[in-house]
Each structure stands twice: as structure tokens, then as C-alpha cells.
C-alpha atoms as a PDB file:
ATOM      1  CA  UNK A   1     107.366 108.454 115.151  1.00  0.00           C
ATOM      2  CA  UNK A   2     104.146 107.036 116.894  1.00  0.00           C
ATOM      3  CA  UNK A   3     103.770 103.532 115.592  1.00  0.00           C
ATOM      4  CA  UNK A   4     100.216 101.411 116.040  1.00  0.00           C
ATOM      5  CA  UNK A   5      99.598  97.857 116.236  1.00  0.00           C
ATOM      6  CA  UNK A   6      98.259  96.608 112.995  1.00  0.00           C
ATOM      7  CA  UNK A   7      95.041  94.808 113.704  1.00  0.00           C
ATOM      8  CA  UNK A   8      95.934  91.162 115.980  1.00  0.00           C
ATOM      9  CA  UNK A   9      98.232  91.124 113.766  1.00  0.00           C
ATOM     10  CA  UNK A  10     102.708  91.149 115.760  1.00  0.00           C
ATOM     11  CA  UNK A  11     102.909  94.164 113.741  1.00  0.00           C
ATOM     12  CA  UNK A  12     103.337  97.817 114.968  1.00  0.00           C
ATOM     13  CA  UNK A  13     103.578 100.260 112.144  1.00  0.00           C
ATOM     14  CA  UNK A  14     103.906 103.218 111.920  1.00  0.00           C
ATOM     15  CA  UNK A  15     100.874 106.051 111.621  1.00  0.00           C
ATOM     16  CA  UNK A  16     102.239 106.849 108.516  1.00  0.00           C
ATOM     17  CA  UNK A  17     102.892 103.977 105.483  1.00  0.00           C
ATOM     18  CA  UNK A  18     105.517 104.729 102.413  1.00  0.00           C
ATOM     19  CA  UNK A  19     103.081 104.983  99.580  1.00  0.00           C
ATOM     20  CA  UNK A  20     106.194 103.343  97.186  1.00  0.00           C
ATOM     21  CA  UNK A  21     104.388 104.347  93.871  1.00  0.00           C
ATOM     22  CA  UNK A  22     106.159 107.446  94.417  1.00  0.00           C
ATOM     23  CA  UNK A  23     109.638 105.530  93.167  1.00  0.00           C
ATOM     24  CA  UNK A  24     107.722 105.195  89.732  1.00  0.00           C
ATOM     25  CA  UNK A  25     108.500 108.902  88.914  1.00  0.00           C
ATOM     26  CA  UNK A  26     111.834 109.171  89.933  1.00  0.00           C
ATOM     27  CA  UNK A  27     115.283 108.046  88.249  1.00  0.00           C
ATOM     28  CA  UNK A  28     117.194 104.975  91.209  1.00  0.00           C
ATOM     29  CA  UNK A  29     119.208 107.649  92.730  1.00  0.00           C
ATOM     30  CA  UNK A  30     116.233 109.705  93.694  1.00  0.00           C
ATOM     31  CA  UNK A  31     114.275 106.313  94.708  1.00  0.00           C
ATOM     32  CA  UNK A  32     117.706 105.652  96.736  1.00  0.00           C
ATOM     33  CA  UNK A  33     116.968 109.000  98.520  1.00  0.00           C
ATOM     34  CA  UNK A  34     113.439 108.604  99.098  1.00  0.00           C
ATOM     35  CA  UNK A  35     113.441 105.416 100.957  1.00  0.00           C
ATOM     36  CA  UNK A  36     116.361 106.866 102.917  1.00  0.00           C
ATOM     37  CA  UNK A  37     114.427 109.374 104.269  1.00  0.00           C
ATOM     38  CA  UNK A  38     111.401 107.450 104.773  1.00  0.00           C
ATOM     39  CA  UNK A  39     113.792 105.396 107.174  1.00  0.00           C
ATOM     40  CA  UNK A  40     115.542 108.127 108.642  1.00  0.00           C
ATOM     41  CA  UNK A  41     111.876 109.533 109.709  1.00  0.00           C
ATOM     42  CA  UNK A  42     111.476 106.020 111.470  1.00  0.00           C
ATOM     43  CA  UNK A  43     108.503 104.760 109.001  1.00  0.00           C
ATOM     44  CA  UNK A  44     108.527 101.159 108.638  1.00  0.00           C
ATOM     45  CA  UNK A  45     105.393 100.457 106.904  1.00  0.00           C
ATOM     46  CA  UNK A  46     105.726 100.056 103.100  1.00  0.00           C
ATOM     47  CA  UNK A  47     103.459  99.770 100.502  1.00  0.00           C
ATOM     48  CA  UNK A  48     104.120  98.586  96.434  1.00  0.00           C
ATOM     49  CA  UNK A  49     102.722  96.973  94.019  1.00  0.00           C
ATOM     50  CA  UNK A  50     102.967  95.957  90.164  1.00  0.00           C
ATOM     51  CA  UNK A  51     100.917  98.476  88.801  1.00  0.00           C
ATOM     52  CA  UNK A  52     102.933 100.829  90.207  1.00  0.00           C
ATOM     53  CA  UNK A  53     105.138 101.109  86.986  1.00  0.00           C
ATOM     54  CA  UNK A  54     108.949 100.108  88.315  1.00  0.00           C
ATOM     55  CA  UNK A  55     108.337 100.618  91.591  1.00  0.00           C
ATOM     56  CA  UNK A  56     109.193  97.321  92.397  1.00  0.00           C
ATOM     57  CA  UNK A  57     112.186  97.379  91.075  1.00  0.00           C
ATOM     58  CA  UNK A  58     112.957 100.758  92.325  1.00  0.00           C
ATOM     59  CA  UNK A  59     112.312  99.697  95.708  1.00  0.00           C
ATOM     60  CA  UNK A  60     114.224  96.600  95.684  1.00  0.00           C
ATOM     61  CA  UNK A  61     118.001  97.516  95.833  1.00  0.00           C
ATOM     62  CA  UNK A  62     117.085  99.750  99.712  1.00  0.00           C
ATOM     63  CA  UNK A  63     114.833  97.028 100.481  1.00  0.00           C
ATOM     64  CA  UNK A  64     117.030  94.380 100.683  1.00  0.00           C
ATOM     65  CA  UNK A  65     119.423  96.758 102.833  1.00  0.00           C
ATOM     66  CA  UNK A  66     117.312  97.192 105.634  1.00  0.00           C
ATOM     67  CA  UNK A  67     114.951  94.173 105.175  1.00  0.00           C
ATOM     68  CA  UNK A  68     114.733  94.065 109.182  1.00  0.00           C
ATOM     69  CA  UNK A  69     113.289  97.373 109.219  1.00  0.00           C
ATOM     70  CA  UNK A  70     110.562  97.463 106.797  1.00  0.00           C
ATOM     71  CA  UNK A  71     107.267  96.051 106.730  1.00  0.00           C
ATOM     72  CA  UNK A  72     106.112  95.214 103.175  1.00  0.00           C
ATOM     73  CA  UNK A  73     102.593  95.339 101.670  1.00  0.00           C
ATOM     74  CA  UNK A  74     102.407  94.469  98.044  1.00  0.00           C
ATOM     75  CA  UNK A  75      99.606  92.650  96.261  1.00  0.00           C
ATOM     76  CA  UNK A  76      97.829  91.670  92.670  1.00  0.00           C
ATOM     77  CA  UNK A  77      94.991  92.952  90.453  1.00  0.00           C
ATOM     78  CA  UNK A  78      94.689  88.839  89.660  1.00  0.00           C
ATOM     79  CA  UNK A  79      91.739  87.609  90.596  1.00  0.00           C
ATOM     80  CA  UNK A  80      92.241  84.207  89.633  1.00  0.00           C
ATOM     81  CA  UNK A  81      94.909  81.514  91.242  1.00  0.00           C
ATOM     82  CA  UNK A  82      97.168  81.080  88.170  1.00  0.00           C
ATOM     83  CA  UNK A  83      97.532  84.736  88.022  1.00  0.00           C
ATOM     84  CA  UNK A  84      97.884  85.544  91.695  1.00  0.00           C
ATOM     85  CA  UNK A  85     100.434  82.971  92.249  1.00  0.00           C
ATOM     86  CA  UNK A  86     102.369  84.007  89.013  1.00  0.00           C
ATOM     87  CA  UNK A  87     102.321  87.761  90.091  1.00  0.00           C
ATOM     88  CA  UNK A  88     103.384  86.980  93.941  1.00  0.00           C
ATOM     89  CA  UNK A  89     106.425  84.937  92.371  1.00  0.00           C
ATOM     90  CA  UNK A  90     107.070  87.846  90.251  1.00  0.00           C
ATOM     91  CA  UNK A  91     106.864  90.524  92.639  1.00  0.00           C
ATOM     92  CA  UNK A  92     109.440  88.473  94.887  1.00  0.00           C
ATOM     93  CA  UNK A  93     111.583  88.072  92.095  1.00  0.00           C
ATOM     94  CA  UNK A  94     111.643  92.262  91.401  1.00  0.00           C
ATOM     95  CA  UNK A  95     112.079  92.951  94.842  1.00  0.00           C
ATOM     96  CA  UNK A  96     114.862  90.170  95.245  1.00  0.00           C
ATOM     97  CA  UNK A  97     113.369  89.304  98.557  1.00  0.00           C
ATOM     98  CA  UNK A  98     111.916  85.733 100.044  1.00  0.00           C
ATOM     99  CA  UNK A  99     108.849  86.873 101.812  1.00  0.00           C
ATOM    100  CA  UNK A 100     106.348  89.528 101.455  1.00  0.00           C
ATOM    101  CA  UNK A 101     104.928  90.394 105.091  1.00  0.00           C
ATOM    102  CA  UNK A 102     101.299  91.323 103.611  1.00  0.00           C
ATOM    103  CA  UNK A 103     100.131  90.656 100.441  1.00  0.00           C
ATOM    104  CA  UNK A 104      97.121  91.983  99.557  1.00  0.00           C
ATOM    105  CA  UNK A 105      94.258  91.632  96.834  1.00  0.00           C
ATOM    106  CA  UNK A 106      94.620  94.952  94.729  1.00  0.00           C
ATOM    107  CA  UNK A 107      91.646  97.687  94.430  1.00  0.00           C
ATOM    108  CA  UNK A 108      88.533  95.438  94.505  1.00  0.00           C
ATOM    109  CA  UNK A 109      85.771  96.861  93.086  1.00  0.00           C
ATOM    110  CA  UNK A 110      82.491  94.621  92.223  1.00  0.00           C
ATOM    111  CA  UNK A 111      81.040  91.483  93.653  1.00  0.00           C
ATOM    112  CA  UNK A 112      81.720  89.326  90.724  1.00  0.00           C
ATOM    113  CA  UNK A 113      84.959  89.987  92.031  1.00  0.00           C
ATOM    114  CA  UNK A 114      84.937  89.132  94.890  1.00  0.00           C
ATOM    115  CA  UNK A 115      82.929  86.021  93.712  1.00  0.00           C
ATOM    116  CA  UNK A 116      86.069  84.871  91.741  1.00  0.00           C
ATOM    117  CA  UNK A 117      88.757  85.769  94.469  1.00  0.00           C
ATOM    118  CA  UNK A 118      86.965  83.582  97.325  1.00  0.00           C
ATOM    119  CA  UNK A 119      85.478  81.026  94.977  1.00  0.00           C
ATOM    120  CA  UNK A 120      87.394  77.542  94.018  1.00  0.00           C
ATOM    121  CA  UNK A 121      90.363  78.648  91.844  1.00  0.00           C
ATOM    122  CA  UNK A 122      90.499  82.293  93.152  1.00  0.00           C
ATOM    123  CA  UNK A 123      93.254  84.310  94.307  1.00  0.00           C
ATOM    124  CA  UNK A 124      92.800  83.625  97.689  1.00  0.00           C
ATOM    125  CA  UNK A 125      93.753  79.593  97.237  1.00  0.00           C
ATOM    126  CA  UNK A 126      96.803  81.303  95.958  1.00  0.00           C
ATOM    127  CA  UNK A 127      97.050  83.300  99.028  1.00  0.00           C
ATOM    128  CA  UNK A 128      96.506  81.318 101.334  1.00  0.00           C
ATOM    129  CA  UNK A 129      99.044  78.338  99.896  1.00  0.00           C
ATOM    130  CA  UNK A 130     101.811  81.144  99.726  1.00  0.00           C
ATOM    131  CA  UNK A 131     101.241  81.672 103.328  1.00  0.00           C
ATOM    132  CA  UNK A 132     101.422  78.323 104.060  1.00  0.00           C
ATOM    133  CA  UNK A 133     104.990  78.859 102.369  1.00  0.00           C
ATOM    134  CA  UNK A 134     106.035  81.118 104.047  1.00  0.00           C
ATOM    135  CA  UNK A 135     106.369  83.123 101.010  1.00  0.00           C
ATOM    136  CA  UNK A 136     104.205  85.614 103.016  1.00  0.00           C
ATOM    137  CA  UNK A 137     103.085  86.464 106.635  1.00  0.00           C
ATOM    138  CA  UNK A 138      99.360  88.358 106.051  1.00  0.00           C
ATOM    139  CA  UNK A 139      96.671  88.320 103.874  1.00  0.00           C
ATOM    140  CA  UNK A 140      94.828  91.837 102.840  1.00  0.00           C
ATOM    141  CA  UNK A 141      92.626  93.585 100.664  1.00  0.00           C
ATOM    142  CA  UNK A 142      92.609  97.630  99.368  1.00  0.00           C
ATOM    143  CA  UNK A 143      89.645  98.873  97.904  1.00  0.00           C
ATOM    144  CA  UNK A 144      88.621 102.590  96.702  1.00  0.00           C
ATOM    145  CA  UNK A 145      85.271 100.976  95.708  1.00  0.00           C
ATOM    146  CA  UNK A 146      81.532 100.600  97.805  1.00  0.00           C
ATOM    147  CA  UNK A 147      81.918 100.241 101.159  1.00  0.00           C
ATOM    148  CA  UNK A 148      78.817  97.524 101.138  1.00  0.00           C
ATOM    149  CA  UNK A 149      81.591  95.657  99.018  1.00  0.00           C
ATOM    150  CA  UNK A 150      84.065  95.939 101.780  1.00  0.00           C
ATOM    151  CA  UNK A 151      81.915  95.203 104.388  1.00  0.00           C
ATOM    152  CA  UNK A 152      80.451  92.143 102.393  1.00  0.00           C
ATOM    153  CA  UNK A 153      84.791  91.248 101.788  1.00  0.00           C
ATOM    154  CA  UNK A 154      85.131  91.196 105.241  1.00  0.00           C
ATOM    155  CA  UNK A 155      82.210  88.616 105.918  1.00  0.00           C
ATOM    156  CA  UNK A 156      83.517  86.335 103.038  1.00  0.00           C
ATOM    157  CA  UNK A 157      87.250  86.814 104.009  1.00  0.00           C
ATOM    158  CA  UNK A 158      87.582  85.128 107.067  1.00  0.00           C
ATOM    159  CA  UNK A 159      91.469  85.125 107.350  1.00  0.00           C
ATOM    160  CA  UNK A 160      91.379  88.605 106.573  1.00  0.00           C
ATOM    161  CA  UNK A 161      94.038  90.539 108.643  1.00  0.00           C
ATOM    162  CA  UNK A 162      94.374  94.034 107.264  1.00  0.00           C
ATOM    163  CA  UNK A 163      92.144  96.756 104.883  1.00  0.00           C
ATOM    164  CA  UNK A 164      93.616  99.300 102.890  1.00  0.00           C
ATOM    165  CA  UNK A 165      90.359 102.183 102.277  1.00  0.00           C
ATOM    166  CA  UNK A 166      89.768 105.851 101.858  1.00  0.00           C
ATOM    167  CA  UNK A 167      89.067 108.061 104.982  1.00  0.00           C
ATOM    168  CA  UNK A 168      89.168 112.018 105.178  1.00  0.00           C
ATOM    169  CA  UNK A 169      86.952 115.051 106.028  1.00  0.00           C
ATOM    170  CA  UNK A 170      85.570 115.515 102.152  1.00  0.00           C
ATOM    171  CA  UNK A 171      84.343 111.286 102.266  1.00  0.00           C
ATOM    172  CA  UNK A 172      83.537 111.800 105.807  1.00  0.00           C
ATOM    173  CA  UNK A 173      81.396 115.038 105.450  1.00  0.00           C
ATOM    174  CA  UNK A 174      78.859 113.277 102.962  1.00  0.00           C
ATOM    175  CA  UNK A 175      75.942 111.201 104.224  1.00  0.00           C
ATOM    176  CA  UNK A 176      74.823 108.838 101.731  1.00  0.00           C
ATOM    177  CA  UNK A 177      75.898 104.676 102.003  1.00  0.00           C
ATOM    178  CA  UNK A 178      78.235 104.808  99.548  1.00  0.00           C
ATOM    179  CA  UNK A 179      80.321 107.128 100.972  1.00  0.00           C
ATOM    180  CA  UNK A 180      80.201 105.226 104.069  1.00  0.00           C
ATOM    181  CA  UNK A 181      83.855 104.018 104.751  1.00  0.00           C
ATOM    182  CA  UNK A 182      83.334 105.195 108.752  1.00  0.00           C
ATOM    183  CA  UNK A 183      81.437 101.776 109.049  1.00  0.00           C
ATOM    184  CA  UNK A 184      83.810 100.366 107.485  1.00  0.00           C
ATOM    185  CA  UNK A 185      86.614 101.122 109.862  1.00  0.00           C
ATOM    186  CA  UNK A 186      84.338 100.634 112.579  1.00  0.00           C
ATOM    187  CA  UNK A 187      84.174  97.151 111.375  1.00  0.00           C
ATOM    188  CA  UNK A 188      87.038  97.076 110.927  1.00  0.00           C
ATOM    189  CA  UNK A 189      88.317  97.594 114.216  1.00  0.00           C
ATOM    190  CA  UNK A 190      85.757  95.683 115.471  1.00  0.00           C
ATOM    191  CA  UNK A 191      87.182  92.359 113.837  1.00  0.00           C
ATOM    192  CA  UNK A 192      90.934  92.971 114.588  1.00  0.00           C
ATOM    193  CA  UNK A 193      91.763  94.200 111.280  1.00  0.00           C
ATOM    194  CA  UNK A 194      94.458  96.819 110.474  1.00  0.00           C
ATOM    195  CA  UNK A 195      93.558  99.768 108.760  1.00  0.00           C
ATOM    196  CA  UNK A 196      95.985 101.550 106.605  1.00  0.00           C
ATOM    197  CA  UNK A 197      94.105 104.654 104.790  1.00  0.00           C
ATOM    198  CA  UNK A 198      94.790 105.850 101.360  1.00  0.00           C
ATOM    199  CA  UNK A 199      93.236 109.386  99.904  1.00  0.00           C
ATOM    200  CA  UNK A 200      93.649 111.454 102.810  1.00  0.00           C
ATOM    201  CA  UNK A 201      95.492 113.977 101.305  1.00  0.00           C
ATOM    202  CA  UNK A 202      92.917 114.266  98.945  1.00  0.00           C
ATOM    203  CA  UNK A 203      91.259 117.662  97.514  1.00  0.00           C
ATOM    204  CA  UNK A 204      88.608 116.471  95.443  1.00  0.00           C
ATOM    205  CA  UNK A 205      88.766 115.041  92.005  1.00  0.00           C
ATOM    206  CA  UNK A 206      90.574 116.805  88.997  1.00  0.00           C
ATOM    207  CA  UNK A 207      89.041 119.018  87.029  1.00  0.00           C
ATOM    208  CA  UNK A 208      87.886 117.951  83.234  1.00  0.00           C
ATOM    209  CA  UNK A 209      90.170 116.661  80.472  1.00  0.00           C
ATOM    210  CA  UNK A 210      88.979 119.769  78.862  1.00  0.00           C
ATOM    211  CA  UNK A 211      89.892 122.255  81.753  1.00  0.00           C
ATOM    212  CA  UNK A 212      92.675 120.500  82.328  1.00  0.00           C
ATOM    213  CA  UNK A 213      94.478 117.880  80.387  1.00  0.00           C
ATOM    214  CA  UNK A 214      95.954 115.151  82.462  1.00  0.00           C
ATOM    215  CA  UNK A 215      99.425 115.874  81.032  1.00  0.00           C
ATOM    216  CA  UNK A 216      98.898 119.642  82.457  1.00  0.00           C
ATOM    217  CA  UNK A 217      98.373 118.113  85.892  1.00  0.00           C
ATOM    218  CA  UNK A 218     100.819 119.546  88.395  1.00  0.00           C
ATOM    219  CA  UNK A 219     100.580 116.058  90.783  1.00  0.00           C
ATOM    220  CA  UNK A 220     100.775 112.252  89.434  1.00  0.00           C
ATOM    221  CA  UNK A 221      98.077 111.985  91.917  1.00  0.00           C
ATOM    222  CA  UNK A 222      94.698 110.378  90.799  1.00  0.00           C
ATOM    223  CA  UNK A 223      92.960 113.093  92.305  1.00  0.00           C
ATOM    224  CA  UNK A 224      93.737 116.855  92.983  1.00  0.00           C
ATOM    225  CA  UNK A 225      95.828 116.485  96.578  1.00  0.00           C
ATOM    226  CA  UNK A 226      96.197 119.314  98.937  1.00  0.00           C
ATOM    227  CA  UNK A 227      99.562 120.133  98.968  1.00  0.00           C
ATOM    228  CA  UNK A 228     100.768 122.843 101.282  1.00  0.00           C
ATOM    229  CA  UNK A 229     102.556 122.043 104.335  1.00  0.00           C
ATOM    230  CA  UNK A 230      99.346 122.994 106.899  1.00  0.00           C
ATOM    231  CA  UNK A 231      96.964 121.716 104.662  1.00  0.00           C
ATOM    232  CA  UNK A 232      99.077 118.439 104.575  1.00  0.00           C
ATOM    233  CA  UNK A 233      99.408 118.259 108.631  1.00  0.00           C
ATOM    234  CA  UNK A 234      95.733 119.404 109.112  1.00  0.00           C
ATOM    235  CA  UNK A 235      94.465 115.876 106.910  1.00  0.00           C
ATOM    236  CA  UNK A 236      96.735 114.164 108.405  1.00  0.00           C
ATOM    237  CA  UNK A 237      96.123 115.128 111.983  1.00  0.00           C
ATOM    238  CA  UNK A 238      92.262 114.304 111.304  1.00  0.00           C
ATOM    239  CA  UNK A 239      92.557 111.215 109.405  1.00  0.00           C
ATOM    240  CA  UNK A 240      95.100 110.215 112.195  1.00  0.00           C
ATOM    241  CA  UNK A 241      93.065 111.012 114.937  1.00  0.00           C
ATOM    242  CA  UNK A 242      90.484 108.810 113.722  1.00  0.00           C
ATOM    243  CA  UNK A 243      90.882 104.855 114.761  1.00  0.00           C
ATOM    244  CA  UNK A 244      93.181 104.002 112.511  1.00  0.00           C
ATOM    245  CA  UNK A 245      96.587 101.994 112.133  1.00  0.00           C
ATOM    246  CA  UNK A 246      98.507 104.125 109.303  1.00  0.00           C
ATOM    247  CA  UNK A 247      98.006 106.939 106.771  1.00  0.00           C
ATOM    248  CA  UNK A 248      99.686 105.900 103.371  1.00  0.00           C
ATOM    249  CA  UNK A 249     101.488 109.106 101.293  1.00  0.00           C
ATOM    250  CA  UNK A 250     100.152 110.563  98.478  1.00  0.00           C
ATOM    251  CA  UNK A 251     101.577 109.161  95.541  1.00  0.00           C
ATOM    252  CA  UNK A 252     103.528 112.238  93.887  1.00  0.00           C
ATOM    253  CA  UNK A 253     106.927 112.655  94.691  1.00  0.00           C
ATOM    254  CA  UNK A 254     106.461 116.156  95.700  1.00  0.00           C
ATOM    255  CA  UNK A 255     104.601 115.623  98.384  1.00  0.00           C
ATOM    256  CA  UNK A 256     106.373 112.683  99.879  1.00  0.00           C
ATOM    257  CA  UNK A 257     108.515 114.406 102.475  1.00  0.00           C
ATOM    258  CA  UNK A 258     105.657 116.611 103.879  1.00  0.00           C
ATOM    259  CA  UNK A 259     103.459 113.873 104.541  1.00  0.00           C
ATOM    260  CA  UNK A 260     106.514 112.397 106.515  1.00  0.00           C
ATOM    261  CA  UNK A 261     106.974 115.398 108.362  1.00  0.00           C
ATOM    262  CA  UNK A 262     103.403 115.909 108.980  1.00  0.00           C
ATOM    263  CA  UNK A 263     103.381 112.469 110.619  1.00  0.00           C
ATOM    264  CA  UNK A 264     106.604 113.425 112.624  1.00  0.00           C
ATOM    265  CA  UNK A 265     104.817 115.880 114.243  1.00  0.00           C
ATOM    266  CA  UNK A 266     101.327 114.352 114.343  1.00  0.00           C
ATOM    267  CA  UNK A 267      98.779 115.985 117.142  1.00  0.00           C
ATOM    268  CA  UNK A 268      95.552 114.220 117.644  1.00  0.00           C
ATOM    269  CA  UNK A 269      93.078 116.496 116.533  1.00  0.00           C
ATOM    270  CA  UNK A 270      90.186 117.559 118.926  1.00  0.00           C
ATOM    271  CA  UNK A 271      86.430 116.998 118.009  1.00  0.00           C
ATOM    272  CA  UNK A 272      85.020 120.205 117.409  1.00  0.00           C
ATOM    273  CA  UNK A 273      88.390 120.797 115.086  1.00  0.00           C
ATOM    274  CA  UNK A 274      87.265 117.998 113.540  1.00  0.00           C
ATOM    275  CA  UNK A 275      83.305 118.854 113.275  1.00  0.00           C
ATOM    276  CA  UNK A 276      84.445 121.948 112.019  1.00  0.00           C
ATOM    277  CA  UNK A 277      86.762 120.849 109.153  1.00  0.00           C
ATOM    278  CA  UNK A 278      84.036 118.622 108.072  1.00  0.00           C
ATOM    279  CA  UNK A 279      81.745 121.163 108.173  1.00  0.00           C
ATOM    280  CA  UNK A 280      84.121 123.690 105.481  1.00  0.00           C
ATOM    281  CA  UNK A 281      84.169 121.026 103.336  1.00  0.00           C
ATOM    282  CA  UNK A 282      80.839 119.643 103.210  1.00  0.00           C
ATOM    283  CA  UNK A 283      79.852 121.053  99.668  1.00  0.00           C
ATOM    284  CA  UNK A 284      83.318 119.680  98.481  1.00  0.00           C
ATOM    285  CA  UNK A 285      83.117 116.659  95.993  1.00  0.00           C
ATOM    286  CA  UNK A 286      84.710 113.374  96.711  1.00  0.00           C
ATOM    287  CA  UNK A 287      86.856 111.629  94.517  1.00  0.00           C
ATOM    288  CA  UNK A 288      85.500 108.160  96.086  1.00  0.00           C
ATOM    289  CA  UNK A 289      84.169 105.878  96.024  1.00  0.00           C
ATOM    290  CA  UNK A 290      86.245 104.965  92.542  1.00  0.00           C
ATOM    291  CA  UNK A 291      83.347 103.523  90.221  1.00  0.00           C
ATOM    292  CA  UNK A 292      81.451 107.044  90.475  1.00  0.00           C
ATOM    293  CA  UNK A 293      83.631 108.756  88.691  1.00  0.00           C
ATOM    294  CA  UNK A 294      84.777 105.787  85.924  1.00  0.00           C
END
């Protein structure tokens, strides 16, 4: 499988990332499975994190097999030092491991935020002691919020190494700012981050609770995913094809092992492919940026 340099970071991973909330909805033995065959595709890039249910502790016992092999992300919803630093300690103590290799501040989404995180006391002290530590290698930040926050993150984040966004045709068909997340990885790119894109695979958002209650939904998903084999190599061709380090699964189970095969058998996709899937789903709706649909 094709693997990418991540940003300035050492790291090449691999154009597709192990989207580990996926071990929340299995039993160990299934988790077991699923991390086998992530590694038996060749991905080395894995993500977790705490809100991800057990995940952790899911992931852990594979993990700490083939430590050499796999790249970790995690990261924290904690905005605040005490609580960053508690839930890195924790997260190393789930995972039984010494070092997470990125560690990443979780799904920002407003500027008082970001305020807290890079102000005196923030997460990033936290951070950026732990790294110190050696109790991990990178620092990152994930976001399915404004891209003006991003961009403004990046500015404010100057030892910033990696971004975890949205990207695909149904975000990248729309023209107004706040759908902007091309600038973003243009930005990106252009200060040596790595990009690792989340919602690729995505439809659009669910339908109502009154159409359809979330307990009806056939996906664990957040939004409505495609989820046919060509449809699944199709976004992933496109979202691949764009500059980008590494496309993250979708986060249901059942849809884990076509996203690895699509990536196993990625083919850059050409422009006017491109223009044209855009173009069929310009009218779509977007299930990003997060805080429009709260």
C-alpha cells in the first residue's frame, strides 16, 4: 500500500489511517480481527481516542504486539492542562503502551477554545511537557468545525505538526467560506503539516429523528456514509488524489474492510473525473462543517 510522508514530520503513513472507533462496536475477538487485517493490508497509521467508547482498550492487547508497526494518533477533548495531562496518562495506561507518536487536541470547534488550549494553563503546556517526556513524539489537532478556525489554529499553533479535517466532493462542491477546508489543506501543505482526512466516505447527513430514528440507523456513522464497494473506491480515489497524507475509515465496522481494499487498489483520479463528480453532487448537502447542523 502507497504510504506518504506525514508533513516534515520522519513519518510515512500510509494513504489510508485505521479509524479505531470501529473496535467500539465489536466484542475483543472481532477487534483482534480487525486490526489484523488492517496490518495484513500494510496500514500503519492508527487513529483512537477516549471518546471512542472502549476503543482504547480494544486496541491495546494488538497494539502492544506489533508496536513497531503502527503509528498511533490519539488525543483529548480537555482543553485545559490538568485535564489534558490526566487524559494522556490515562490513555497510556488503556493502551498499556509508553509513548503515543501523535497526540492530538480532539474536534476543536470555537475560538474560546482555542483561546484556552494556547493560553497559560491550556492543553498545549500539557502537550508540549509530555513531549518533552517523551511520553509522545507529535503534536496535532482534528477539527470538523470552521475552517477560519483551523486556519486561525494553525497561526496560533506554532509547533503544530499534523491536521486531522474533512475533505470530499459533497464539502468540495459548495462555494461558501465555511465550507472551505481546500484552503485549509492548501495551508496546510504549505506549512509542512500532515493531513489525515476524516468524512470522505461521507453521503450527506442523516435524515430526521422523525424519518429516521437514530437507533433505526443502518451505520454507527455520524453521517449517512456511502457504502458500496465503487462508491467506496470512487471517494476514496478523489479524496486521495487530492494533496493529502491519509484517508481515515469510516467509523462503522461494516465498512472497515472496503475502505482498506479501496486503498489497496487506490488510482489517482484524473481532473475532469474529478470536476465531474463534483459536479453530480453539487445540490447534495454536507454534513460539515459540524456546528451547522448542532
Amino acid at each position: 500500500m502507497e504510504a506518504r510522508k506525514l508533513g516534515d514530520t520522519d513519518q510515512e503513513s500510509t494513504v489510508v489511517t485505521f479509524g479505531a472507533i470501529a473496535l467500539n462496536w465489536v466484542e475483543q475477538e472481532g477487534a483482534n480481527q480487525m486490526i489484523e487485517h488492517a496490518l495484513d493490508h500494510g496500514v500503519n497509521h492508527f487513529d483512537v481516542a477516549p471518546q471512542y467508547g472502549d476503543a482504547e482498550l480494544k486496541l491495546g492487547p494488538k497494539l502492544r504486539q506489533h508496536r513497531e508497526e503502527i503509528f498511533l494518533g490519539c488525543k483529548t477533548q480537555k482543553r485545559e492542562y490538568d485535564g489534558a495531562r490526566h487524559k494522556l496518562e490515562r490513555s497510556l495506561d488503556r493502551l498499556g503502551i509508553d509513548t503515543i507518536n501523535l497526540y492530538q487536541v480532539h474536534g476543536l470547534e470555537y475560538e474560546e477554545e482555542l483561546d484556552t488550549i494556547t493560553g497559560e494553563g491550556g492543553a498545549l503546556e500539557a502537550f508540549r511537557e509530555a513531549k518533552a517526556e517523551g511520553l509522545i513524539d507529535h503534536i496535532g489537532l482534528t477539527s470538523h468545525g470552521d475552517p477560519d478556525l483551523i486556519m486561525d489554529a494553525i497561526d496560533r499553533i506554532d509547533d503544530l505538526e499534523t491536521l486531522m479535517f474533512p475533505l470530499n466532493p459533497v464539502v468540495m462542491a459548495k462555494t461558501d467560506a465555511e465550507y472551505d477546508y481546500e484552503a485549509v489543506l492548501k495551508r496546510a501543505n504549505e506549512e509542512g503539516l500532515g493531513t489525515l482526512i476524516i468524512k470522505a466516505f461521507a453521503r450527506g447527513p442523516w435524515p430526521s429523528e422523525a424519518e429516521l430514528p437514530v437507533e433505526d440507523r443502518p451505520y454507527a456513522n455520524w453521517y449517512e456514509p456511502v457504502d458500496t464497494p465503487e462508491e467506496m473506491r470512487e471517494r476514496f480515489n478523489f479524496v486521495a488524489s487530492q494533496d493529502v497524507t491519509s484517508v481515515v475509515t469510516p467509523g462503522d465496522p461494516k465498512l472497515v474492510s472496503m475502505a482498506f481494499d479501496a486503498a489497496s487498489r487506490y488510482e489517482p483520479m484524473d481532473e475532469a473525473a474529478q470536476r465531474s463528480l463534483i459536479e453530480e453532487l453539487r445540490h447534495e448537502d454536507s454534513p460539515v462543517p459540524e456546528q451547522l447542523h448542532h
